[in-house]
Protein backbone atom coordinates (compact mmCIF):
# COMPACT_ATOMS: atom_id res chain seq x y z
CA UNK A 1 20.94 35.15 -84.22
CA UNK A 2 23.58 32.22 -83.76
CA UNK A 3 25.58 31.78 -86.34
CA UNK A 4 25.18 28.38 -86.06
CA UNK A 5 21.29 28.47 -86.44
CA UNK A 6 20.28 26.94 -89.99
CA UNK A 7 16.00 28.34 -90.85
CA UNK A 8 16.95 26.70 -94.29
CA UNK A 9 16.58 22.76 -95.53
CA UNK A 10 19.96 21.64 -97.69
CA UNK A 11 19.12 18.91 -100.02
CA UNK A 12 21.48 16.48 -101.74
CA UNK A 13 20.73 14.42 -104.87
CA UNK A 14 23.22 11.89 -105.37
CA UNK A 15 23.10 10.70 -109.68
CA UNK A 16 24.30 7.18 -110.82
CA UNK A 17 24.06 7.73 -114.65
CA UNK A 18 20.44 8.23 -115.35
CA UNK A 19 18.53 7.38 -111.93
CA UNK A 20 18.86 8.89 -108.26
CA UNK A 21 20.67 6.67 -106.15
CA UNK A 22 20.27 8.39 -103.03
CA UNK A 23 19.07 11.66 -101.18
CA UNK A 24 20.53 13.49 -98.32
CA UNK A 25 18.82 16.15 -96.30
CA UNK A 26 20.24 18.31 -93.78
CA UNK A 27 17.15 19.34 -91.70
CA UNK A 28 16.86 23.19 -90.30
CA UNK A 29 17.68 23.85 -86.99
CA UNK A 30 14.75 24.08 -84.80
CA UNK A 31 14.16 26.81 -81.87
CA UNK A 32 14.78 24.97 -77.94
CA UNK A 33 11.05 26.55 -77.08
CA UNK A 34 11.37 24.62 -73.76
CA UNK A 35 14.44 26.68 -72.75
CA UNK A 36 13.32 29.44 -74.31
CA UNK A 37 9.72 30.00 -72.25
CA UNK A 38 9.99 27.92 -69.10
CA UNK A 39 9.12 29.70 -66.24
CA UNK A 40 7.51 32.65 -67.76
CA UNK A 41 3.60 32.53 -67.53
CA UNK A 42 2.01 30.54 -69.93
CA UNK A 43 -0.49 33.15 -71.45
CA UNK A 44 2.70 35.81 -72.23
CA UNK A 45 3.46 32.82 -74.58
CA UNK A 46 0.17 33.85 -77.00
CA UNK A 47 1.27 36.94 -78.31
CA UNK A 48 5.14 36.06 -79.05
CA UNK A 49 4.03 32.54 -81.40
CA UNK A 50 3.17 35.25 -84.54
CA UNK A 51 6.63 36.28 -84.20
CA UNK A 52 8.02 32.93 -83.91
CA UNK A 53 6.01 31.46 -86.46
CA UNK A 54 5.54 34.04 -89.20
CA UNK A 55 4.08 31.13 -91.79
CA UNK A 56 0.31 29.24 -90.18
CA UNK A 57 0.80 31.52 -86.80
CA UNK A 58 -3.25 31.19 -86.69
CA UNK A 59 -2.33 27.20 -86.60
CA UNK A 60 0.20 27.70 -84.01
CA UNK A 61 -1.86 29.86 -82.07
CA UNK A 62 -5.03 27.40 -82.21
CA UNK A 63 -2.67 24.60 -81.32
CA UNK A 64 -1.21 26.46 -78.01
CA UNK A 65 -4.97 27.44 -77.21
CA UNK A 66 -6.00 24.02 -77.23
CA UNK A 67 -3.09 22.55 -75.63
CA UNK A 68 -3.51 25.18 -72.45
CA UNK A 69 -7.17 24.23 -72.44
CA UNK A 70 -6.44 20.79 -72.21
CA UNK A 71 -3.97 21.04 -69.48
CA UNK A 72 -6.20 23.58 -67.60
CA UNK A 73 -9.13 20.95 -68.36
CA UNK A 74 -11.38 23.74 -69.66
CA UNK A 75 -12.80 22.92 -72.43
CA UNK A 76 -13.61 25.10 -75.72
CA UNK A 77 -16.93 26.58 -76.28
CA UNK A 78 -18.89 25.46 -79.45
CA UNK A 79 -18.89 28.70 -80.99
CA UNK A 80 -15.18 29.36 -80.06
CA UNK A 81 -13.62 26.28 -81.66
CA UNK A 82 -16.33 27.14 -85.12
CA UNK A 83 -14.28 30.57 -85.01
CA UNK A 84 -11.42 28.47 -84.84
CA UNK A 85 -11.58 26.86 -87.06
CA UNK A 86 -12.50 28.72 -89.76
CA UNK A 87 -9.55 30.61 -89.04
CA UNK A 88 -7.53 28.04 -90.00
CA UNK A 89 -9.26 27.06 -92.79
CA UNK A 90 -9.08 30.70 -94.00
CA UNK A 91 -5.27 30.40 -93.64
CA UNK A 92 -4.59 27.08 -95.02
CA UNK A 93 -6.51 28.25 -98.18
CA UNK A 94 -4.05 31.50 -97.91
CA UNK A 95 -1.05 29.53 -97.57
CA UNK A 96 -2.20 26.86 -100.42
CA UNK A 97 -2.93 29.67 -102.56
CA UNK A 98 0.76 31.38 -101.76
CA UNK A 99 2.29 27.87 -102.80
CA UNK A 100 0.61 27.95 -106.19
CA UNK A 101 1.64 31.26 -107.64
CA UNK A 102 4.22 33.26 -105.11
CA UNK A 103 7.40 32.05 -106.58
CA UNK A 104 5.98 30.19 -108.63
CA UNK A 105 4.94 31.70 -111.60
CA UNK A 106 5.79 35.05 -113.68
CA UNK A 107 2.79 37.45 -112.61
CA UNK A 108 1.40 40.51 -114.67
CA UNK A 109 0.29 43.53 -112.94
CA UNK A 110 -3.37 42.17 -112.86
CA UNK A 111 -2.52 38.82 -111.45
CA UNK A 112 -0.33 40.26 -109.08
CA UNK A 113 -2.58 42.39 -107.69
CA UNK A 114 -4.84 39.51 -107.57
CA UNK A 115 -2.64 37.82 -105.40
CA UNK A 116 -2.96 40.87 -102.92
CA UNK A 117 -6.16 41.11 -102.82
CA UNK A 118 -6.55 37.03 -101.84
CA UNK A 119 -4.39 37.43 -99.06
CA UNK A 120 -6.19 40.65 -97.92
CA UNK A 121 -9.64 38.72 -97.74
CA UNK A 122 -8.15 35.02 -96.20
CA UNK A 123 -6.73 37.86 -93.61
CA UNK A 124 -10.64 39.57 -93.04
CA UNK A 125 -11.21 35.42 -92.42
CA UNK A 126 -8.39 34.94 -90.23
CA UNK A 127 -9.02 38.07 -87.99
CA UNK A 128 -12.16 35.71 -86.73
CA UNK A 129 -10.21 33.62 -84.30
CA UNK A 130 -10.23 37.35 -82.15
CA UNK A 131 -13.15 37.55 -79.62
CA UNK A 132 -14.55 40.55 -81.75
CA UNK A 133 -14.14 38.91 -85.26
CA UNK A 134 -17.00 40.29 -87.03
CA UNK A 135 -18.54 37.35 -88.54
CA UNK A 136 -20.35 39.62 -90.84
CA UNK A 137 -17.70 40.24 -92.85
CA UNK A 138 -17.01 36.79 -94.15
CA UNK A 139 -19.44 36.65 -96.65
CA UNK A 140 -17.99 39.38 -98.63
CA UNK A 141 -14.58 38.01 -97.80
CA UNK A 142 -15.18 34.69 -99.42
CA UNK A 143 -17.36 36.12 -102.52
CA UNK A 144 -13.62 38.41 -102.49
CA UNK A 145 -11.95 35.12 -102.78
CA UNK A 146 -14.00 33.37 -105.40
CA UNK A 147 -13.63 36.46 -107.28
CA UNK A 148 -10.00 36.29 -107.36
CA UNK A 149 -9.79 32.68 -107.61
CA UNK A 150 -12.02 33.00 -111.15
CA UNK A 151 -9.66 35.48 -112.28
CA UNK A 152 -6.65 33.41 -112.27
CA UNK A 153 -7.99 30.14 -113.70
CA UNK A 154 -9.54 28.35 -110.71
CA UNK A 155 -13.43 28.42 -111.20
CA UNK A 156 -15.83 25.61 -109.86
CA UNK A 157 -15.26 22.73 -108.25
CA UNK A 158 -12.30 20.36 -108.64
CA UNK A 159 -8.87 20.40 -110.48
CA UNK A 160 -10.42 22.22 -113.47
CA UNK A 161 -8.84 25.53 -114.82
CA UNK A 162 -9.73 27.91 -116.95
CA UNK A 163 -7.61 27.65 -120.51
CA UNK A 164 -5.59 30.28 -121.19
CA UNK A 165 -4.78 31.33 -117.53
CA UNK A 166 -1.62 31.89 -116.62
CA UNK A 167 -2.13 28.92 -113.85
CA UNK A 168 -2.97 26.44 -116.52
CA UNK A 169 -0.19 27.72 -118.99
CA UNK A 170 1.79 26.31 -115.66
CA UNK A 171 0.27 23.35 -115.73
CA UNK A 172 0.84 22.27 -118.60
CA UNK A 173 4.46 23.03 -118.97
CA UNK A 174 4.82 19.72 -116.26
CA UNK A 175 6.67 16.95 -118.59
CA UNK A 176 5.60 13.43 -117.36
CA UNK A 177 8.70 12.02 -118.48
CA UNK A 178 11.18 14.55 -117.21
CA UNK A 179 10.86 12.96 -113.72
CA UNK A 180 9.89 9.11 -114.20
CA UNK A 181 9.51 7.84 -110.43
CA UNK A 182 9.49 4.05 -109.22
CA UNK A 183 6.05 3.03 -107.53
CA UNK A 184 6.55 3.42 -104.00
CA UNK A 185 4.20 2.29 -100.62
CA UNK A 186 3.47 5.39 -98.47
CA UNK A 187 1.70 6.00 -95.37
CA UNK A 188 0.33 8.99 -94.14
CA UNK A 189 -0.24 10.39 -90.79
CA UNK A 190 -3.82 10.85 -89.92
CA UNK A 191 -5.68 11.64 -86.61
CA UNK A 192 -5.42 8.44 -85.59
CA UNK A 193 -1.73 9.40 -84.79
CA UNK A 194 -2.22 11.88 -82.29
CA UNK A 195 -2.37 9.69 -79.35
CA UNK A 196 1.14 8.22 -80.53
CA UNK A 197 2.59 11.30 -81.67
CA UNK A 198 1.86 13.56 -78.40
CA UNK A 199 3.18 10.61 -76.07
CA UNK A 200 6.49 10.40 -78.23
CA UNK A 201 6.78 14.06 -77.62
CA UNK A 202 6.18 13.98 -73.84
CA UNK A 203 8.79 10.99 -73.39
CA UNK A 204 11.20 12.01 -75.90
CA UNK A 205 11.19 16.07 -76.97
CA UNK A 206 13.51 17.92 -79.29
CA UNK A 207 14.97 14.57 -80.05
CA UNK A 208 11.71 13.25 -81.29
CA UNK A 209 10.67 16.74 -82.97
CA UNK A 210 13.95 16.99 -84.67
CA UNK A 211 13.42 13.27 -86.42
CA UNK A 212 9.97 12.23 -85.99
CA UNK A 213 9.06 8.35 -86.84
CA UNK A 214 6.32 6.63 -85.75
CA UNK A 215 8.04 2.91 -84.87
CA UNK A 216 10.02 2.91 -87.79
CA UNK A 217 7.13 4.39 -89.92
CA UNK A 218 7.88 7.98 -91.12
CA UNK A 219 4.41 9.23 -92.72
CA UNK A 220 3.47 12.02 -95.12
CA UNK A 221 1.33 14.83 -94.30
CA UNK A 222 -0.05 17.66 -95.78
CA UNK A 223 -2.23 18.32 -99.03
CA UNK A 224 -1.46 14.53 -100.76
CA UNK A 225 -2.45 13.02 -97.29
CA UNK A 226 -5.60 14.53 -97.03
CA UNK A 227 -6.30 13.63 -100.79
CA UNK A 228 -5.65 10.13 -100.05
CA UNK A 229 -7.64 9.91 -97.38
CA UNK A 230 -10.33 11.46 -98.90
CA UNK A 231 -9.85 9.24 -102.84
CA UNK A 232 -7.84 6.37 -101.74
CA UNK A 233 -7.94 5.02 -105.63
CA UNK A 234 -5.16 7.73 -107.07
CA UNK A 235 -2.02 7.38 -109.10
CA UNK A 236 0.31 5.06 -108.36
CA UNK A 237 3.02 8.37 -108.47
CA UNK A 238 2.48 11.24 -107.07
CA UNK A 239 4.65 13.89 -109.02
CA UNK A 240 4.33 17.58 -109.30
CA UNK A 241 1.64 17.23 -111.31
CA UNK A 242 -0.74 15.28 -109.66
CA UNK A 243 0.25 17.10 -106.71
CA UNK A 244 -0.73 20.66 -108.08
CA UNK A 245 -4.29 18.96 -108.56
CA UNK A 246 -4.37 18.12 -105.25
CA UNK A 247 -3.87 21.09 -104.54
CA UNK A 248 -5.81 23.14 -106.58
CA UNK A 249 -9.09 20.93 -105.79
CA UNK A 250 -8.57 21.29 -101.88
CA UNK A 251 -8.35 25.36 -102.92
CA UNK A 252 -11.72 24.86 -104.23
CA UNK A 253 -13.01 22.86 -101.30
CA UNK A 254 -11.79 25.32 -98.45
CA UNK A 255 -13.53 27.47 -100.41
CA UNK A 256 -16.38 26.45 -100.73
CA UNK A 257 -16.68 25.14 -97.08
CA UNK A 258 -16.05 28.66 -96.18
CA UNK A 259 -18.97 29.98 -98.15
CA UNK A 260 -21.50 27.29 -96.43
CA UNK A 261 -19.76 26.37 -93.03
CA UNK A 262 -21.05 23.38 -93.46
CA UNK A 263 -19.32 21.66 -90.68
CA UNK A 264 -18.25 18.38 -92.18
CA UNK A 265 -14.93 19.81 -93.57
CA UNK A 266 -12.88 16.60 -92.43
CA UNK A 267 -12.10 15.00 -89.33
CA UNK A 268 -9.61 16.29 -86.54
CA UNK A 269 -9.37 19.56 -87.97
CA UNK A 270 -8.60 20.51 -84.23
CA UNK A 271 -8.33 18.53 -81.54
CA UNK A 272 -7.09 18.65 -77.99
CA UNK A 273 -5.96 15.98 -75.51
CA UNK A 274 -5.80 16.61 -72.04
CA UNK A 275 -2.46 14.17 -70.06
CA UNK A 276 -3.10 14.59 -66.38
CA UNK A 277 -2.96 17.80 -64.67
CA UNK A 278 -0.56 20.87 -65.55
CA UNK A 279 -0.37 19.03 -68.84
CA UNK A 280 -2.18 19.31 -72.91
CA UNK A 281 -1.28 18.75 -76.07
CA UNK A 282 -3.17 19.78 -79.24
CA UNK A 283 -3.39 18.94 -83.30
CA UNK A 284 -4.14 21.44 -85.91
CA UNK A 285 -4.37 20.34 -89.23
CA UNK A 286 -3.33 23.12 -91.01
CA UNK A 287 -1.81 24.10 -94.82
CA UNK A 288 1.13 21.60 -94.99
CA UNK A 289 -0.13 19.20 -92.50
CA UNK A 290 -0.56 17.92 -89.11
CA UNK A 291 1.07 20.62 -86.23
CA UNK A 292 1.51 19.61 -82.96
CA UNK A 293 2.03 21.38 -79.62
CA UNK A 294 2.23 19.84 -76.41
CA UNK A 295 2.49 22.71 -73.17
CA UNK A 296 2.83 21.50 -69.29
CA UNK A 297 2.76 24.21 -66.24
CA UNK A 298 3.38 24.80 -62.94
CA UNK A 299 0.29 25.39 -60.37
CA UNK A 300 1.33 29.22 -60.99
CA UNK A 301 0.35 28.57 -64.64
CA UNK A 302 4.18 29.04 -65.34
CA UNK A 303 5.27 27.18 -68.42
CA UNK A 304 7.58 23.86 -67.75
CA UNK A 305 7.48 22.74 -71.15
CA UNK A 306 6.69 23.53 -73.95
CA UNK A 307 7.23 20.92 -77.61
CA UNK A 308 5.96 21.74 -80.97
CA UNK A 309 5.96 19.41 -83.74
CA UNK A 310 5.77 20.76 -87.55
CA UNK A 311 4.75 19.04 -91.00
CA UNK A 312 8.02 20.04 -92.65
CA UNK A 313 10.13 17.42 -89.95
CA UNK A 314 8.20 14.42 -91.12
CA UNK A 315 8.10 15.18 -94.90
CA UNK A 316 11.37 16.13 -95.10
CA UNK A 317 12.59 13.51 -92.53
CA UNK A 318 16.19 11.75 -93.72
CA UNK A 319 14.45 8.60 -94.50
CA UNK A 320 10.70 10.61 -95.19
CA UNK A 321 8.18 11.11 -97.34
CA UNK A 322 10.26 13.33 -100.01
CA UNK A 323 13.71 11.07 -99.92
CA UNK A 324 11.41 7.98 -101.09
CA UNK A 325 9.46 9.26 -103.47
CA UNK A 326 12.85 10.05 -105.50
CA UNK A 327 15.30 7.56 -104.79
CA UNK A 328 15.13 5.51 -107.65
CA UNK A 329 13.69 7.88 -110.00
CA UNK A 330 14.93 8.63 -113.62
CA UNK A 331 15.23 12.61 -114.00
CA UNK A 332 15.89 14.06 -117.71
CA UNK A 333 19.25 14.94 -118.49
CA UNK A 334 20.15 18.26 -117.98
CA UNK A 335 18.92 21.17 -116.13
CA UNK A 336 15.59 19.59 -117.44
CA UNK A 337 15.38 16.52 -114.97
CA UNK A 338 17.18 19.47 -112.46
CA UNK A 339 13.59 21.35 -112.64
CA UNK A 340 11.84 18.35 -112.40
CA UNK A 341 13.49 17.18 -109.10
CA UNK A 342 12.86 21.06 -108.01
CA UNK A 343 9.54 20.91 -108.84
CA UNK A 344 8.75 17.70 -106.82
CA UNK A 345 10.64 18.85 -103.40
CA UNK A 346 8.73 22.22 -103.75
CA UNK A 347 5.68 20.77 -104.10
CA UNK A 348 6.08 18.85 -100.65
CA UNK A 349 5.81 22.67 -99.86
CA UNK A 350 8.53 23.10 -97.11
CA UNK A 351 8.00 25.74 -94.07
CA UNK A 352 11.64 27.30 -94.89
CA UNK A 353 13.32 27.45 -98.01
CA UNK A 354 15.59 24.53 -98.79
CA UNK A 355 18.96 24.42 -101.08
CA UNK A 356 19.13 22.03 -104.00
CA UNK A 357 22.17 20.61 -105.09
CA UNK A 358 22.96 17.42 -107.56
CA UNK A 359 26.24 15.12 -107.26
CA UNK A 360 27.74 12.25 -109.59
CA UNK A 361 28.46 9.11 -107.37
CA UNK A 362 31.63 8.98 -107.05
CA UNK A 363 32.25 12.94 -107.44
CA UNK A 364 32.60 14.97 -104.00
């Protein structure tokens, strides 16, 4: 690999006395996908994206799908894009599970094992986006999940846990005041942004992917988004706890859409747009937010571009989502308000692991 590649996000906190006076972030490097796959057939692309992207490769994969379909001008079966997505429902629950315990908390043997056997059954789930996905399997794959889901404090509907469970022991070691944080006005990126988004891509590329804004407007995404859209009366903060409820209640919700397939999940789970010939773009809406891909071809079907847009990019944008919801606050002295501040950037759930570091103004 180049030594001069960077897969991890280094984050500055910059301390005047008691309150955060400013955040820097040093974004990863991202791969040049255009240089990397033009002129190579478009449908050799498929099978290399798992490797590529090891974390929501079923949302990658969906996203390319729908962006070659677009640009072919075929469009997706009924039944196909159902498959879909439940596939990526199955691995947004995975991946929303992973956040909440792997690295997270101090498993026993039981829990642990518990943890296996959730990814094993969101995999059964996931194996559904093949042509010969046997749909008969995902009934005992989501009674699997419930299962596990029960068994480490997650039972019903909503943000309720089970006391005693090792998941609400976690819960409730969260100190409101370790991390007091200033009201703030956010906006999040929705559906509505595609249109915007996909053209920003075409005109602009890496440049745009590296340091998305939207006019000025850098948006959240991921798990708080979709709460908000959903309850648009919430707290006026959203810390690590409130977070970890929105989390934990959209656990229970993927789950229980995956027991029903009831189809009104919420909207743009997929969607593709088709720009003129040779030319798609797609949005999945997968665990940590809104993924875009955008492919063009030759008549040949030989890729000339290729642009893919992530969630982490926009949350963890310079002047995004994560940077204002702590500049200005007041951590806890100590390796106390340290955890806090830890706590909040990893619940904003990053696609790479990020570095942490806090500096006295003033003090290189």
């Amino acid at each position: 690999m180049n030594p001069g590649f960077r897969n991890e996000i280094d984050i500055t906190v910059w301390l005047a006395k008691d309150t955060i006076a400013d955040v820097a972030i040093l974004p990863r490097s991202r791969l040049p996908l255009t240089r990397l796959f033009a002129g190579k057939p478009v449908s050799s692309l498929l099978s290399v994206l798992p490797r590529l992207f090891s974390l929501c490769s079923v949302a990658h994969q969906v996203a390319f799908l729908g962006a070659v379909e677009a640009a072919r001008g075929e469009d997706c079966p009924p039944e196909t894009m159902h498959r879909r997505v439940t596939a990526v429902v199955a691995e947004r629950l995975a991946e929303l599970f992973r956040g909440l315990f792997v690295g997270q908390l101090t498993l026993d043997g039981a829990s642990a094992a518990a943890v296996r056997a959730m990814m094993q059954a969101t995999a059964v789930l996931g194996d559904l986006l093949g042509e010969g996905g046997q749909v008969s399997a995902r009934c005992e794959a989501v009674w699997r999940i419930k299962a596990v889901l029960a068994a480490l404090g997650i039972a019903g509907e909503g943000e309720a846990l089970t006391p005693g469970s090792a998941l609400a022991a976690h819960f409730s070691s969260f100190d409101g005041h370790a991390l007091l944080q200033p009201v703030v006005e956010h906006s999040f990126l929705s559906v509505a942004d595609d249109l915007d988004v996909i053209m920003r891509l075409l005109a602009d590329g890496a440049s745009f992917s590296d340091a998305p804004d939207l006019h000025g407007r850098i948006p959240e995404t991921g798990v708080w988004a979709r709460r908000v859209r959903r309850q648009p009366v919430l707290p006026p903060s959203a810390g690590p706890a409130e977070r970890l409820k929105a989390r934990i209640a959209e656990v229970t919700r993927l789950c229980s859409w995956l027991e029903t397939g009831d189809a009104a999940l919420e909207d743009g789970v997929i969607e593709s747009y088709r720009l003129g010939a040779g030319r798609g773009a797609a949005a999945v809406e997968c665990a940590r937010g809104r993924l875009y891909h955008v492919v063009e071809s030759d008549d040949e079907d030989r890729t000339v571009r290729f642009e893919s847009l992530a969630p982490t990019e926009w949350n963890f944008h310079a002047r995004g989502p994560l940077v204002r919801s702590l500049q200005g606050s007041a951590p806890a002295a100590g390796r106390q308000g340290q955890d806090a501040v830890r706590a909040l950037v990893g619940s904003f759930d990053p696609c790479v692991g990020f570095n942490l570091s806090f500096h006295e103004v003033g003090h290189a």
